[in-house]
N, C-alpha and C. Protein backbone atom coordinates (compact mmCIF):
# COMPACT_ATOMS: atom_id res chain seq x y z
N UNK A 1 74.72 94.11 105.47
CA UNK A 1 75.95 94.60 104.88
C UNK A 1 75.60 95.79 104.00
N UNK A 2 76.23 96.84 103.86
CA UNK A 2 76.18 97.75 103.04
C UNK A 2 76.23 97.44 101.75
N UNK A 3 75.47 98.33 101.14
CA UNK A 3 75.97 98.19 99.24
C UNK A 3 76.97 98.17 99.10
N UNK A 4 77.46 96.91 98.31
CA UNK A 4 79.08 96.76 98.15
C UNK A 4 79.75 97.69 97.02
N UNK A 5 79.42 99.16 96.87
CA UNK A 5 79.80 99.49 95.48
C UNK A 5 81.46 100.04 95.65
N UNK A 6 81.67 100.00 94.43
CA UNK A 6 83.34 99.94 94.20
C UNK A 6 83.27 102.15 94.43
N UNK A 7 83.63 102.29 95.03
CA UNK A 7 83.91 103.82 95.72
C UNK A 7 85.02 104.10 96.26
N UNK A 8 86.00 103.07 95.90
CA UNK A 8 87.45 103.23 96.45
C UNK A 8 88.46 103.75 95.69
N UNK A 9 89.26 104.15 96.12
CA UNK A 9 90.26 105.35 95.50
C UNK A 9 90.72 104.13 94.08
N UNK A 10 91.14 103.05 93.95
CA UNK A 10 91.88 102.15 93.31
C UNK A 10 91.10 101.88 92.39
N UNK A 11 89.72 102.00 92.53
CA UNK A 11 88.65 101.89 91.46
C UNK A 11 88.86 103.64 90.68
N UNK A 12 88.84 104.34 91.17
CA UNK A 12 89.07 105.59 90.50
C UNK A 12 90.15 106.23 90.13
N UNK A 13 91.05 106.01 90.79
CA UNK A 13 93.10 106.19 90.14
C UNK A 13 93.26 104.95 88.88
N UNK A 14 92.31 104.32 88.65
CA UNK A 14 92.33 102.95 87.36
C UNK A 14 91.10 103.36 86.53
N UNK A 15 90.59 104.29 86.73
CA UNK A 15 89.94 105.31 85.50
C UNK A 15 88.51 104.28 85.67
N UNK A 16 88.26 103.48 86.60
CA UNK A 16 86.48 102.92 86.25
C UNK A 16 85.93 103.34 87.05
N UNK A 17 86.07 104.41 87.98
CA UNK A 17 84.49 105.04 87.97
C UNK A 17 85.01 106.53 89.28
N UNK A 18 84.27 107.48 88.85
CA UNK A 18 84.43 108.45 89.37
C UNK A 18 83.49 108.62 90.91
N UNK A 19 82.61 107.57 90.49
CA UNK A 19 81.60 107.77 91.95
C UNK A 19 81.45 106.39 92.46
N UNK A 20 80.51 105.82 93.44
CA UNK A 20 80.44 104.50 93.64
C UNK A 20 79.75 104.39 92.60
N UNK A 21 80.18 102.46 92.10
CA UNK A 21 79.68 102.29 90.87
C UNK A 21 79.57 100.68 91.58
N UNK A 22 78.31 100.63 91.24
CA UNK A 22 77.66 99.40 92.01
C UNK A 22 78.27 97.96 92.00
N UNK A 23 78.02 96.88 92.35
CA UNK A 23 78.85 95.64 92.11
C UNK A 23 77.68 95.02 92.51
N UNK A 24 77.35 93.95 91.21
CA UNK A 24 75.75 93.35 91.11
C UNK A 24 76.18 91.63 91.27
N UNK A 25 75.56 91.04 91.83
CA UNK A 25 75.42 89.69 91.60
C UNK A 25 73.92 88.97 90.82
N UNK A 26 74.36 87.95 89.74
CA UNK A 26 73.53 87.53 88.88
C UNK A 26 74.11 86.14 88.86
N UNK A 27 72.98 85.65 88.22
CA UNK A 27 73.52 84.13 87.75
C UNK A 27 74.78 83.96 87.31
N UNK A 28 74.58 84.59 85.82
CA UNK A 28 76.54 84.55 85.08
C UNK A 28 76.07 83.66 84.34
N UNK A 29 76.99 83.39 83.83
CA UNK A 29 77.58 81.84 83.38
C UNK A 29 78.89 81.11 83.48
N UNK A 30 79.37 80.61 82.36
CA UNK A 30 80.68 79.83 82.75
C UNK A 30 81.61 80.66 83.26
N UNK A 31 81.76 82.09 82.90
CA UNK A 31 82.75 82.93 83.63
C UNK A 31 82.37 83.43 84.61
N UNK A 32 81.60 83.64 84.63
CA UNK A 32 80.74 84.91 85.98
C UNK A 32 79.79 84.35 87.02
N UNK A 33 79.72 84.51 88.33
CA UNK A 33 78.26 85.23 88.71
C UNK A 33 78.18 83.68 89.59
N UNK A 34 76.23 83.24 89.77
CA UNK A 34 76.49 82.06 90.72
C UNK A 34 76.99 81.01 89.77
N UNK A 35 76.92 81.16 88.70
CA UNK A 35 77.14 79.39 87.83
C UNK A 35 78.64 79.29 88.00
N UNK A 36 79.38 80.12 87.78
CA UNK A 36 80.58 80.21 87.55
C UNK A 36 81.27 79.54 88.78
N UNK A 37 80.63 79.85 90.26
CA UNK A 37 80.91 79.79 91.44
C UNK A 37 80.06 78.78 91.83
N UNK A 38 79.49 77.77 91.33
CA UNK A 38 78.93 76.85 91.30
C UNK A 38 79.70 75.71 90.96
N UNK A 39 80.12 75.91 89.80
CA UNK A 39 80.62 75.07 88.98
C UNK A 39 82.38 75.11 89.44
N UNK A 40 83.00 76.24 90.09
CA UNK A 40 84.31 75.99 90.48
C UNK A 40 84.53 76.52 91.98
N UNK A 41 83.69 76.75 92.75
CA UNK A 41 83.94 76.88 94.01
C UNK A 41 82.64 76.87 95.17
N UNK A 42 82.37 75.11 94.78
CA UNK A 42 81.17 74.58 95.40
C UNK A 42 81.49 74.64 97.03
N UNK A 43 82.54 74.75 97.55
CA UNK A 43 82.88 74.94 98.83
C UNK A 43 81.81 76.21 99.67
N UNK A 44 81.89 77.17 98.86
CA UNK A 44 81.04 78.53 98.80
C UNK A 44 79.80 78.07 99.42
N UNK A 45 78.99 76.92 98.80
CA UNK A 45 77.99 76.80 98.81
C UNK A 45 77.70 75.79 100.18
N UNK A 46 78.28 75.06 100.80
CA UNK A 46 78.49 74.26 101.79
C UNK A 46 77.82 74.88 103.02
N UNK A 47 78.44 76.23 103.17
CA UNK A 47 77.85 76.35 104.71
C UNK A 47 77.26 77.99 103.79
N UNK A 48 75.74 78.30 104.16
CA UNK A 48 75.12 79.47 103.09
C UNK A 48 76.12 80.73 104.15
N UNK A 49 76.63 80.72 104.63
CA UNK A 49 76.75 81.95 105.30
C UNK A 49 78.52 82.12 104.62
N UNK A 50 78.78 81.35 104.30
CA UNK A 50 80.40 81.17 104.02
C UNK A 50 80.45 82.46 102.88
N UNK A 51 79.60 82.60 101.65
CA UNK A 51 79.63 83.55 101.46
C UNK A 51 79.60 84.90 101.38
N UNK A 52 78.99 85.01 102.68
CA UNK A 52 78.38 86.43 102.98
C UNK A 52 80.04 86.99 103.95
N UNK A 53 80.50 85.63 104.20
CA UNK A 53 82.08 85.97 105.19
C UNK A 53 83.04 86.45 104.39
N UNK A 54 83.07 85.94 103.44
CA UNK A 54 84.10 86.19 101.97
C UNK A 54 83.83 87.80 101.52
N UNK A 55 82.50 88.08 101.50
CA UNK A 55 82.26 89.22 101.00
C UNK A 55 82.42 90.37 101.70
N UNK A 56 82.98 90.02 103.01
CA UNK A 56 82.89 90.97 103.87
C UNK A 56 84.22 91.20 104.23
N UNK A 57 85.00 90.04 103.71
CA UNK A 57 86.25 90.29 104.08
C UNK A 57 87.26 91.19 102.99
N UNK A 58 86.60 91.37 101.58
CA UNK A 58 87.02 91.50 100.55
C UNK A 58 86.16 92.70 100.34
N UNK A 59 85.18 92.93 99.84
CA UNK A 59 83.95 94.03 99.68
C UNK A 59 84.17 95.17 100.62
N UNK A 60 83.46 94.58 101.65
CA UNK A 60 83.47 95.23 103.01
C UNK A 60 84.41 95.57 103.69
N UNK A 61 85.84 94.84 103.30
CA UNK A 61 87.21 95.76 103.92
C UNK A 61 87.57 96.46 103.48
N UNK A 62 87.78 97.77 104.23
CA UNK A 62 88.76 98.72 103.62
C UNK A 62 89.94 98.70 103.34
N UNK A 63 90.60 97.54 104.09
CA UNK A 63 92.27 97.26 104.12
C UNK A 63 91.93 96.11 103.49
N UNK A 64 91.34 95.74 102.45
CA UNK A 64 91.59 94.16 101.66
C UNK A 64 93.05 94.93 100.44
N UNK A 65 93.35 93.91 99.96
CA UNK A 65 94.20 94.43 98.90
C UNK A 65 93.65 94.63 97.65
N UNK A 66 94.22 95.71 96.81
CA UNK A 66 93.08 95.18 95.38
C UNK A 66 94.28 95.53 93.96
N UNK A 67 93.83 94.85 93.09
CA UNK A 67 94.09 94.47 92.13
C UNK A 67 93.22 95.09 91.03
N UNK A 68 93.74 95.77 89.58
CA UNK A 68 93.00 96.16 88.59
C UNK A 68 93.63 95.68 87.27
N UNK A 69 93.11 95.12 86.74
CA UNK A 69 93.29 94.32 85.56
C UNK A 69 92.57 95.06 84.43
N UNK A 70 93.63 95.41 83.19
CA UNK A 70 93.05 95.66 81.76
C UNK A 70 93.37 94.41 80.59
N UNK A 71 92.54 94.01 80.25
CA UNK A 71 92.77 93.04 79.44
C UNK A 71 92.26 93.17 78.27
N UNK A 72 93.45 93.48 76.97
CA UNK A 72 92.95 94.02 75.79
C UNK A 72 91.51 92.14 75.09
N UNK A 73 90.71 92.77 74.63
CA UNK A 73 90.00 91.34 74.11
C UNK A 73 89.43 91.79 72.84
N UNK A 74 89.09 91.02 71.57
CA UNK A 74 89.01 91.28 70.44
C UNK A 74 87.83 92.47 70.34
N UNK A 75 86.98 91.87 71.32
CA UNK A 75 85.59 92.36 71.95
C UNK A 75 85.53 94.19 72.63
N UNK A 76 86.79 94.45 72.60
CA UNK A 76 87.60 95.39 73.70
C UNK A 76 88.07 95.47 74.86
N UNK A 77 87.85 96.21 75.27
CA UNK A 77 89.02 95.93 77.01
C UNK A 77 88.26 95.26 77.83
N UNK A 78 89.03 94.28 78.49
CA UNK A 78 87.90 94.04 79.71
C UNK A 78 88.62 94.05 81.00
N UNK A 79 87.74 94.77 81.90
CA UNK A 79 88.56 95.46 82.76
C UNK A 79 87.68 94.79 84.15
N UNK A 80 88.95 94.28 85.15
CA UNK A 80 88.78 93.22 86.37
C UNK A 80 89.17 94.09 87.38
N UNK A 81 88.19 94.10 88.72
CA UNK A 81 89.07 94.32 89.90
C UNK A 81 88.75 92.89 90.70
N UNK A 82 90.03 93.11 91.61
CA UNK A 82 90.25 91.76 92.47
C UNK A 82 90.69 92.15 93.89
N UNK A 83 89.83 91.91 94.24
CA UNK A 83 89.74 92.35 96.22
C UNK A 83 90.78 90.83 96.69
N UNK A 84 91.70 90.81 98.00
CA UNK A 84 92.10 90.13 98.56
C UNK A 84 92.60 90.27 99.94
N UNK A 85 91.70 89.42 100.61
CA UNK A 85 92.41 89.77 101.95
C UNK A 85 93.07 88.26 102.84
N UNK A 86 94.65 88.68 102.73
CA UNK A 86 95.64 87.66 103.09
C UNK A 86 95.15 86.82 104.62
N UNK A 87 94.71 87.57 104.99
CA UNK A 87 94.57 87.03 106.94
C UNK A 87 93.49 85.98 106.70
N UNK A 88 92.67 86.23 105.49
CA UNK A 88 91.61 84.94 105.67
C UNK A 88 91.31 84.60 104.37
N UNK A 89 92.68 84.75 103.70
CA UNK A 89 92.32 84.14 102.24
C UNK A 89 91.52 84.30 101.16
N UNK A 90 90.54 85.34 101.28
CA UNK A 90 89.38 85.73 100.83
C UNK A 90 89.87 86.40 99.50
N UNK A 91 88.78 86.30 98.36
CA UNK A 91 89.31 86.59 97.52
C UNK A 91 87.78 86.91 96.62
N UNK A 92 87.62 87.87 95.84
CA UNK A 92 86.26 88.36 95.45
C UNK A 92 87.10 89.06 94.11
N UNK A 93 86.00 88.79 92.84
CA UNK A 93 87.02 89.15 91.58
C UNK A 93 85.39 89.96 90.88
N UNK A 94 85.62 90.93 90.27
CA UNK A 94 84.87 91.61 89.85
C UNK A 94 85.05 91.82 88.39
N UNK A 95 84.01 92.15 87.34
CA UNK A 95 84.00 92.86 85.86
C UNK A 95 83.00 93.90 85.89
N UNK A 96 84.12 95.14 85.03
CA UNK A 96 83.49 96.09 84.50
C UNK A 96 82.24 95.94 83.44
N UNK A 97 81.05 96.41 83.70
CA UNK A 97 80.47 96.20 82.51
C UNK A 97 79.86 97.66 82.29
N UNK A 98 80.61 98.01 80.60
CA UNK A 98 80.52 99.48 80.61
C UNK A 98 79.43 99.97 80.31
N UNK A 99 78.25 99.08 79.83
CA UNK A 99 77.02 99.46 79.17
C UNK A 99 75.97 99.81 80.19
N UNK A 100 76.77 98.72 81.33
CA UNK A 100 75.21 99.09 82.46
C UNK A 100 75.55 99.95 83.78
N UNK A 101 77.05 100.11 83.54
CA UNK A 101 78.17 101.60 84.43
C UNK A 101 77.98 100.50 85.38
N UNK A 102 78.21 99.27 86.00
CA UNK A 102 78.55 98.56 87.21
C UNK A 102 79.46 97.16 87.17
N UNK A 103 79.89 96.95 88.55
CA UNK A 103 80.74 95.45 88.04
C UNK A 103 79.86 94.38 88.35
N UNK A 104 80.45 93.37 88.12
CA UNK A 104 79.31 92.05 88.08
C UNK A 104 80.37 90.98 88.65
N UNK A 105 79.80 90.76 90.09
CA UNK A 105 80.83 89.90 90.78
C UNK A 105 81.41 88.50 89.65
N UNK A 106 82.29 88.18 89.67
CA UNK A 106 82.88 87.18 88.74
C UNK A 106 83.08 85.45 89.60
N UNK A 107 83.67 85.91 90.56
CA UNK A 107 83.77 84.95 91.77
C UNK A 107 84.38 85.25 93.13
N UNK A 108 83.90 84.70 93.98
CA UNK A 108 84.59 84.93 95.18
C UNK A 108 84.66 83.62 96.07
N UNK A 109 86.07 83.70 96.46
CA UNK A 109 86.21 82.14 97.10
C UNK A 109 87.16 82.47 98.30
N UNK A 110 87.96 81.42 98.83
CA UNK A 110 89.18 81.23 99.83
C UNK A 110 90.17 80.58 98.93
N UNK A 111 91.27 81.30 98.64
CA UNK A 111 92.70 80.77 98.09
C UNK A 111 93.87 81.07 98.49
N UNK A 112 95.17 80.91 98.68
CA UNK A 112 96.23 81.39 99.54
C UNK A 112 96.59 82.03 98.16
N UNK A 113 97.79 82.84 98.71
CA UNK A 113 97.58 84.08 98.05
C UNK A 113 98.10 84.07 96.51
N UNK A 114 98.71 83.06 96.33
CA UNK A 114 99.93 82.26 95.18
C UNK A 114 98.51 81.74 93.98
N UNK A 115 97.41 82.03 94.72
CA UNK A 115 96.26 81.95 93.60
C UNK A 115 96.14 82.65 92.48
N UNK A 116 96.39 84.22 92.73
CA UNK A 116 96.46 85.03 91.74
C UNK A 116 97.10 85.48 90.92
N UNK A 117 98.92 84.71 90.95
CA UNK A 117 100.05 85.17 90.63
C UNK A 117 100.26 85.33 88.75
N UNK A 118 100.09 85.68 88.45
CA UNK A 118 99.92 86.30 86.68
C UNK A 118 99.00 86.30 86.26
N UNK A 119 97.93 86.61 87.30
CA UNK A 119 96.70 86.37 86.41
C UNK A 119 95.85 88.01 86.37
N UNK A 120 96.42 88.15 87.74
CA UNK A 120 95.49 90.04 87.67
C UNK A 120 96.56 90.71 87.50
N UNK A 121 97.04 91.38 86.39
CA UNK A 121 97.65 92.02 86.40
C UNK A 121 97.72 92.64 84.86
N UNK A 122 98.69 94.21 84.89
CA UNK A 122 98.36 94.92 83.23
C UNK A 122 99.05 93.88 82.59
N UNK A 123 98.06 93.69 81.23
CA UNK A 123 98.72 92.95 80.52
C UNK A 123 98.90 93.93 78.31
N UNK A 124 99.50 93.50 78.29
CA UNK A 124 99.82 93.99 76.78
C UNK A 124 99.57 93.35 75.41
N UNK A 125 99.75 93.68 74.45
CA UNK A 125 99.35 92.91 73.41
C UNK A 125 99.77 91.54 73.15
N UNK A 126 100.87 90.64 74.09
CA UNK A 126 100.74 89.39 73.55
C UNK A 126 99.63 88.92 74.67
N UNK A 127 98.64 88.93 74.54
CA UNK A 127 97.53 88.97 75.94
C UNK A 127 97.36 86.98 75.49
N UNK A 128 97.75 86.54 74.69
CA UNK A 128 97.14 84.92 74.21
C UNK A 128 98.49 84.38 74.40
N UNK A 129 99.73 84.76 74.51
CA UNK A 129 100.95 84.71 74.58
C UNK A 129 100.88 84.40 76.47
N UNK A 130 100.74 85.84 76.79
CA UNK A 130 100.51 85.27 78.50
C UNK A 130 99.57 84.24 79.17
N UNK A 131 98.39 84.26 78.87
CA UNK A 131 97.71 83.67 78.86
C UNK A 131 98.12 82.19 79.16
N UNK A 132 98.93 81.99 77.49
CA UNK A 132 99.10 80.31 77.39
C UNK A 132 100.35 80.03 78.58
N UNK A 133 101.31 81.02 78.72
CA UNK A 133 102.37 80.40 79.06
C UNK A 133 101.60 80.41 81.03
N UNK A 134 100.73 81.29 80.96
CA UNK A 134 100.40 81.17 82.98
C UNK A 134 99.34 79.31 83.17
N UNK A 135 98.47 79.12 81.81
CA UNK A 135 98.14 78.04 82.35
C UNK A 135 99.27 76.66 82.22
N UNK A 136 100.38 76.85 81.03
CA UNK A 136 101.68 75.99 81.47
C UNK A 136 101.85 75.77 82.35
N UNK A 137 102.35 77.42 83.40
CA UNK A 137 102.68 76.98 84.47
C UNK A 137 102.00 76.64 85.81
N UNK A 138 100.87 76.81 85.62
CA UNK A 138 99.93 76.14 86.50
C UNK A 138 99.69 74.79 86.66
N UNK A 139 99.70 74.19 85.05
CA UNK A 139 99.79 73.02 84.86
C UNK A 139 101.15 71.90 85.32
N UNK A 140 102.24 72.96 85.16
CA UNK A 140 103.13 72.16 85.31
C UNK A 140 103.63 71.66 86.55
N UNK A 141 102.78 73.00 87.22
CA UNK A 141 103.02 72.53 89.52
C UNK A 141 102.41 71.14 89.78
N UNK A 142 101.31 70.84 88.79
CA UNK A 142 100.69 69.44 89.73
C UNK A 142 101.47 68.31 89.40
């Protein structure tokens, strides 16, 4: 597979990066990386190739859909892209990290598409306000 770097117009009309700007996989932790995807989307790990399918459907498509997220944080902005491609559910979520100029895969799984619904998207200063009321309503479907 090619270097998956973010070189797409949607990465650069959303002001993070003017050239390809790499997309790294690392351990992580509870938010990021393999732990993160360990710990909430052990399915991934079932058949080893399942991920390399995900990444190709999302990364590697040019027609995946994508998503750019600014999220003000005390810390400063933290800024998400989110690849999705509907035909096979695929779904690959990325962070900016501005110190080392690349993103750092966050997770990538299979979800129908009602997975992502208030969660990637611009958000504004009641950012703890949205927040609480999207896991309400997440909570309140089961």
């Amino acid at each position: 597979m090619p270097d998956p770097g973010c070189g797409r117009s949607e990465c650069r009309d959303a002001g993070l990066a003017d050239r390809d700007t790499p997309i790294s996989l690392e351990a992580g932790g509870k938010d990021d990386g393999l732990v993160h995807n360990w710990k909430h989307h052990k399915e991934v790990f079932v058949d080893p190739s399942e991920g390399e399918r995900i990444l190709r459907a999302t990364l590697g498509n040019p027609a995946a859909q994508v998503s750019v997220t600014f999220e003000k944080q005390e810390r400063g902005m933290r800024k998400i892209i989110t690849f999705f491609d509907p035909k096979t559910k695929s779904y690959c979520v990325a962070q900016y990290d501005e110190k080392a100029g690349k993103f750092r895969l966050m997770s990538w799984h299979r979800s129908p598409a009602s997975y992502g619904e208030g969660q990637w998207e611009i958000r504004g200063t009641n950012d703890r306000e949205n927040k609480r009321e999207h896991y309400q309503r997440k909570h309140d479907k089961k």
